[in-house]
C-alpha atoms as a PDB file:
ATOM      1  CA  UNK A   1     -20.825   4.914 -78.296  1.00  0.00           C
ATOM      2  CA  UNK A   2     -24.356   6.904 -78.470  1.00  0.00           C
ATOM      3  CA  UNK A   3     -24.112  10.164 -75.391  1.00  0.00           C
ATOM      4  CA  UNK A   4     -26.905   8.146 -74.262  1.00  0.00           C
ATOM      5  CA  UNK A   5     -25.111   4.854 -73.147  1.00  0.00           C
ATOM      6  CA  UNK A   6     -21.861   7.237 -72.073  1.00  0.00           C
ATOM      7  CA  UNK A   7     -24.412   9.129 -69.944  1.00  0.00           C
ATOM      8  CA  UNK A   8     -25.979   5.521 -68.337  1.00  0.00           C
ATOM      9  CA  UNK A   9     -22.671   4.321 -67.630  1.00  0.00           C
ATOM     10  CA  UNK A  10     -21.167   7.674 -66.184  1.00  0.00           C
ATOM     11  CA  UNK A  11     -23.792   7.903 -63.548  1.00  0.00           C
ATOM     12  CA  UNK A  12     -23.831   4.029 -62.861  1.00  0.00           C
ATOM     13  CA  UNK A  13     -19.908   4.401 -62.122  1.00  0.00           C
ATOM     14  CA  UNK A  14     -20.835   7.226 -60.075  1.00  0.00           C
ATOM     15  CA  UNK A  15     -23.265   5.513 -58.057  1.00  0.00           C
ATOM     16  CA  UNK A  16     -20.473   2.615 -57.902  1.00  0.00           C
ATOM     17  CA  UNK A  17     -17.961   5.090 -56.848  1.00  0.00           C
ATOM     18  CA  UNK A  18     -20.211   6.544 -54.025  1.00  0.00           C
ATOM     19  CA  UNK A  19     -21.121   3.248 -52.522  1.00  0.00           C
ATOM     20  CA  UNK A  20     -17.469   1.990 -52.361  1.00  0.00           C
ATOM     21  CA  UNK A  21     -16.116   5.346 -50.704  1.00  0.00           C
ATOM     22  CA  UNK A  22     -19.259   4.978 -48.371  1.00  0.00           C
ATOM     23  CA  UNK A  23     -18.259   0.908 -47.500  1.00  0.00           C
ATOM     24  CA  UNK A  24     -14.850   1.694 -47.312  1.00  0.00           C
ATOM     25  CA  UNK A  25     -14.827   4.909 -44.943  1.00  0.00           C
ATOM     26  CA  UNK A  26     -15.577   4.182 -41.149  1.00  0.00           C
ATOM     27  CA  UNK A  27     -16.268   7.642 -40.751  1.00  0.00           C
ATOM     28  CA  UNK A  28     -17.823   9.653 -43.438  1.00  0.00           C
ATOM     29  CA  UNK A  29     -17.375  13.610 -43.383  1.00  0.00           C
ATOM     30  CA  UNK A  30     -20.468  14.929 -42.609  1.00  0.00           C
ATOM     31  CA  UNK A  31     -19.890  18.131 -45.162  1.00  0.00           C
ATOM     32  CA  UNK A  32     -19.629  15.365 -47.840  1.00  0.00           C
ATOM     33  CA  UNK A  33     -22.445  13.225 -47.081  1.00  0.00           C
ATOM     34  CA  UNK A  34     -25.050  15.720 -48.503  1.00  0.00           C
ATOM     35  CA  UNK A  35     -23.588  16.375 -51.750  1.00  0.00           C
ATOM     36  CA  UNK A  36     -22.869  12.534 -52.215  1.00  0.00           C
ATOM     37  CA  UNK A  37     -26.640  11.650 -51.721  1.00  0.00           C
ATOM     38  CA  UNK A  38     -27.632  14.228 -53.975  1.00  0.00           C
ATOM     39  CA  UNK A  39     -25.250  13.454 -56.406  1.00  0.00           C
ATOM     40  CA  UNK A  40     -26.083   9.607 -55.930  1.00  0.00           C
ATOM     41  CA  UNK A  41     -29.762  10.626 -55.813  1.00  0.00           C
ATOM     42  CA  UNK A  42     -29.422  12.043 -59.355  1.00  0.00           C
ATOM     43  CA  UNK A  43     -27.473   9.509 -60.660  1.00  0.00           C
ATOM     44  CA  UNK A  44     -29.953   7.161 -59.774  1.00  0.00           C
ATOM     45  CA  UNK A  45     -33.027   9.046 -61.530  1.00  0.00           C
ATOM     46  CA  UNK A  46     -30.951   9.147 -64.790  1.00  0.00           C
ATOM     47  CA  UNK A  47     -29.937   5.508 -64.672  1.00  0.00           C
ATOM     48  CA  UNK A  48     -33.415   4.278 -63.717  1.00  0.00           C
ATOM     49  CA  UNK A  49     -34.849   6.607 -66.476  1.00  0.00           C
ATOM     50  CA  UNK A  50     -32.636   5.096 -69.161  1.00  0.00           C
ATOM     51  CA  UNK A  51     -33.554   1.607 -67.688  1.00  0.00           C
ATOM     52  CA  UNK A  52     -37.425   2.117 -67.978  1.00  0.00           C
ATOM     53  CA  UNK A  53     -36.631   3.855 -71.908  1.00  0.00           C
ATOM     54  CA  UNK A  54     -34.926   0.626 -72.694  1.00  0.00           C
ATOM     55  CA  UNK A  55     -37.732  -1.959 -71.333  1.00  0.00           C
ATOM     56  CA  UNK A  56     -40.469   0.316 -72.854  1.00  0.00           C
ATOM     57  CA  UNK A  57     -38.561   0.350 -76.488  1.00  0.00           C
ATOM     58  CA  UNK A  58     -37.764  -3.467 -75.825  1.00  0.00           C
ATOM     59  CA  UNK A  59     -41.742  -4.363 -75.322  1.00  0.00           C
ATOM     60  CA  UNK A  60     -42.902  -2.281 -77.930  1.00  0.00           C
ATOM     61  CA  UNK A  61     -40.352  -4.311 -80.495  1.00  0.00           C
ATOM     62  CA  UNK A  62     -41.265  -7.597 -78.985  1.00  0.00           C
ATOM     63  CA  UNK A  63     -45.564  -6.239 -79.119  1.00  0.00           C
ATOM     64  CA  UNK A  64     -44.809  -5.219 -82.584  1.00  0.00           C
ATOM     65  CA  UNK A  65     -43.501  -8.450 -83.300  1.00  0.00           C
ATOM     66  CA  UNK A  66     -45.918 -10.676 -82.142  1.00  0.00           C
ATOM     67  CA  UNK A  67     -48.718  -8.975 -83.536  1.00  0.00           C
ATOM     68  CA  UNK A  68     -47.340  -9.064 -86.787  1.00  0.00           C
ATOM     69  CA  UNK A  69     -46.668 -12.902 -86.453  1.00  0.00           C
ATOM     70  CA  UNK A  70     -50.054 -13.164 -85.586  1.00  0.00           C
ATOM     71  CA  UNK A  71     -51.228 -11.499 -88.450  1.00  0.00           C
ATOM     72  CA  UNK A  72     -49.095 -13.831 -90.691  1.00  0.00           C
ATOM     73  CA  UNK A  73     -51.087 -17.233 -89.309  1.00  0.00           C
ATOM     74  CA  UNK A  74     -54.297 -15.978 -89.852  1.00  0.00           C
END
């Protein structure tokens, strides 16, 4: 698997891991609650990154694509 995709899914299972031990506790230390958001706050920037790299790639294929089917009618 590409460092890429290991790096998506790390910090997805991170942000996983953060909101289960934040559902599960009915107190949450307060010395651990900002280091979780910022490490949950990173975690989300990469993941979202990755996500909006993916769509952009996946509508410049499908763009590339269509114009070229176009191209083939005319």
């Amino acid at each position: 698997m590409s460092q890429t995709a290991e790096s998506f899914k790390e910090n997805y299972q991170k942000l996983q891991g953060i909101a289960q031990k934040l559902s599960d506790s009915s107190e949450v230390d307060i010395d651990e609650l900002v280091p979780m958001v910022d490490e949950a706050t990173r975690a989300y920037q990469l993941c979202k990154s990755r996500i909006e790299a993916v769509e952009t790639a996946l509508n410049n294929r499908l763009e590339t694509e269509n114009s070229s089917e176009i191209r083939s009618e005319d």
